[in-house]
Protein backbone atom coordinates (compact mmCIF):
# COMPACT_ATOMS: atom_id res chain seq x y z
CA UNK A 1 66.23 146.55 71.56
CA UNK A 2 65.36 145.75 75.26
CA UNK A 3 63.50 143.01 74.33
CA UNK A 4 66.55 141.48 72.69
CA UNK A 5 69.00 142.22 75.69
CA UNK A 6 66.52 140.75 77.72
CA UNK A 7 66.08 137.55 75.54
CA UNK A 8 69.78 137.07 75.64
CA UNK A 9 70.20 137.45 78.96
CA UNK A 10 67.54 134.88 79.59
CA UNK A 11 69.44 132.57 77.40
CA UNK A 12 72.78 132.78 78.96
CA UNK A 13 71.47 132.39 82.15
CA UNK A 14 69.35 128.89 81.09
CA UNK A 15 73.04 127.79 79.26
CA UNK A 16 74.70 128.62 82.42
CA UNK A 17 71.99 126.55 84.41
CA UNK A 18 72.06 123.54 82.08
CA UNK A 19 75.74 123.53 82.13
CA UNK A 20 76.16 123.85 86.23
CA UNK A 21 73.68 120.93 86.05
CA UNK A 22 75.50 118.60 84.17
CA UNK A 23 78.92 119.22 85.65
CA UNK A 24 77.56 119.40 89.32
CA UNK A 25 77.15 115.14 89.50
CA UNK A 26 80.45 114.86 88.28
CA UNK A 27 81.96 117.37 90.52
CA UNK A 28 80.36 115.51 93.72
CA UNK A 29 81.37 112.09 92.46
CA UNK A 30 84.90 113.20 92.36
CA UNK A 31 84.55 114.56 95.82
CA UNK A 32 82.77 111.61 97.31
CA UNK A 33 85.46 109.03 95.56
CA UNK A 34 88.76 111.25 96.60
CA UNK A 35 86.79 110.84 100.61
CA UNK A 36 86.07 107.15 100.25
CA UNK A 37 89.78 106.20 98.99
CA UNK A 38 91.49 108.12 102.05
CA UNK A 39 88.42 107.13 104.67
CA UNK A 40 89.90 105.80 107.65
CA UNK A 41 87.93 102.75 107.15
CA UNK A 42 89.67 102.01 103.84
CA UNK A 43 92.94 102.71 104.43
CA UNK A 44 92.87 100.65 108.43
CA UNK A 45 91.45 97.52 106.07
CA UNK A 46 94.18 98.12 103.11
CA UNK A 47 96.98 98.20 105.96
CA UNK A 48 95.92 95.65 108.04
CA UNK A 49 95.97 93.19 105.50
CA UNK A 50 99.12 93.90 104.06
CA UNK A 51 100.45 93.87 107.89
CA UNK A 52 98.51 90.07 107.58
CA UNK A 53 100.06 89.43 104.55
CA UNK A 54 103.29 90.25 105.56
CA UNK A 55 103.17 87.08 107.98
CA UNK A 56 102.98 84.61 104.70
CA UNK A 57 106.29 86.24 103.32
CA UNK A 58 108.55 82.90 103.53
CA UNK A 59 111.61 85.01 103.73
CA UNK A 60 112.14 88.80 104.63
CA UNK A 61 109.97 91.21 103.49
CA UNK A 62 109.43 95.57 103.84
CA UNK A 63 106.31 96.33 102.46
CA UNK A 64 105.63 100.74 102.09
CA UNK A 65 102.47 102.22 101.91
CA UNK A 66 101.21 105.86 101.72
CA UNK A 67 98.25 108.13 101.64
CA UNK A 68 97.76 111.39 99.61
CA UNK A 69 96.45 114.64 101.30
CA UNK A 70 95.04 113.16 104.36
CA UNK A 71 97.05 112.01 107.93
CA UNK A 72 96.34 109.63 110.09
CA UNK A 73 96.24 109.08 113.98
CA UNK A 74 97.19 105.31 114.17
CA UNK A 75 96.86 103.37 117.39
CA UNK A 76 97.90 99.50 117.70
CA UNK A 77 96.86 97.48 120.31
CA UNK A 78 96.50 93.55 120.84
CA UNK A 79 96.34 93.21 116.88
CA UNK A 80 94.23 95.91 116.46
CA UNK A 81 94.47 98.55 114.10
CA UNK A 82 92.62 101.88 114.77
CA UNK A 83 92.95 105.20 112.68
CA UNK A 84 91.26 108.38 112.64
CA UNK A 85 91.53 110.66 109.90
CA UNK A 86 92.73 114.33 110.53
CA UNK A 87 90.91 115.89 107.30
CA UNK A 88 91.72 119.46 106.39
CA UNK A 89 88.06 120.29 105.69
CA UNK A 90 85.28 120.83 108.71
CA UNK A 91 82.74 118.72 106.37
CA UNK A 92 84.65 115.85 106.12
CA UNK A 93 83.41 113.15 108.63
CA UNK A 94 86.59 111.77 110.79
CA UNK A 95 85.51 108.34 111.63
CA UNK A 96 87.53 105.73 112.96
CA UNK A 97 88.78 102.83 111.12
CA UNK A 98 89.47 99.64 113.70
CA UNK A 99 90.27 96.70 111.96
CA UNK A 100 92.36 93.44 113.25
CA UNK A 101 95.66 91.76 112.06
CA UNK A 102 96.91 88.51 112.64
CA UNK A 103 100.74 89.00 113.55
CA UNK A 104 102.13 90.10 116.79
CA UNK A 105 103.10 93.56 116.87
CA UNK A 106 104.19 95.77 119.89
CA UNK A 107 101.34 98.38 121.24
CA UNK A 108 102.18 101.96 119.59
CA UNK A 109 100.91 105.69 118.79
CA UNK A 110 101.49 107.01 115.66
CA UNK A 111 100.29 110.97 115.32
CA UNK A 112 99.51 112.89 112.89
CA UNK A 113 101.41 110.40 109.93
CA UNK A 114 100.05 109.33 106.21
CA UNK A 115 103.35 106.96 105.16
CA UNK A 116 104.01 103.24 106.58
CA UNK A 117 105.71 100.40 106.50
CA UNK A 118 105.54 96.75 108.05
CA UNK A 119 108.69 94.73 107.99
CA UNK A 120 109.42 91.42 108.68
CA UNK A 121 113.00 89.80 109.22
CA UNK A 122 113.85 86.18 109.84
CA UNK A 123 116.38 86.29 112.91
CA UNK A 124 117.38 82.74 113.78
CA UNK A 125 114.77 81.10 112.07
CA UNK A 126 112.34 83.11 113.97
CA UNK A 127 110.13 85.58 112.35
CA UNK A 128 110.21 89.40 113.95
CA UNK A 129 107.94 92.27 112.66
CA UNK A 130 108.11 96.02 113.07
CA UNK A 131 106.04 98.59 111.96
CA UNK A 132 106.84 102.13 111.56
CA UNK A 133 104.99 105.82 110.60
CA UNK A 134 105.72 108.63 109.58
């Protein structure tokens, strides 16, 4: 009888080893991809060419965009975009997204925000652009 508990016991514990092993990739690709899609560096590209973009619009435009889970610092200076992520977990690695933009847009602060939008209005034939955080 011992022999047999034993036996089974070593067999649940190789199932439960050969099934941790195949889910474990998975589990730390879905980590890694959910860290790469809200990375500062990602996000400061994705919004700095739609605040680009925003400068072909013939006519007026509002373009929103918004991040899941994570919030951003956002800093912009002389067409400059800079974020830092404010991640939730100690392990996740807050660096800095800087990334340029070719309209004019007044220096600002944004803290602690993960929703924007970039605007652009035609006011006498002239173009004027705002952007805004929250």
């Amino acid at each position: 009888m011992a022999s047999e508990d034993f036996l089974g016991t070593i067999l649940i514990i190789f199932l439960t080893l050969v099934v941790v092993a195949a889910m474990l990739p998975k589990l730390l690709d879905m980590i890694a991809e959910s860290f790469a899609l809200t990375s500062a560096e990602s996000v400061s590209r994705q919004l700095s060419n739609l605040i680009t973009i925003s400068g072909a619009s013939t006519d007026q435009i509002k373009i929103n965009y918004a991040v899941e889970n994570v919030k951003y610092d956002v800093s912009i200076s002389t067409r400059v975009l800079t974020m830092t992520p404010k991640y939730n977990v100690q392990y996740a690695e807050a660096k800095q997204g800087i990334q340029p933009f070719a309209i004019p847009l007044p220096d600002s602060f944004y803290g602690d925000v993960n929703s924007f939008t970039i605007t652009k209005k035609l006011v006498e034939g002239e173009s004027q652009y705002d952007f805004g955080a929250q």
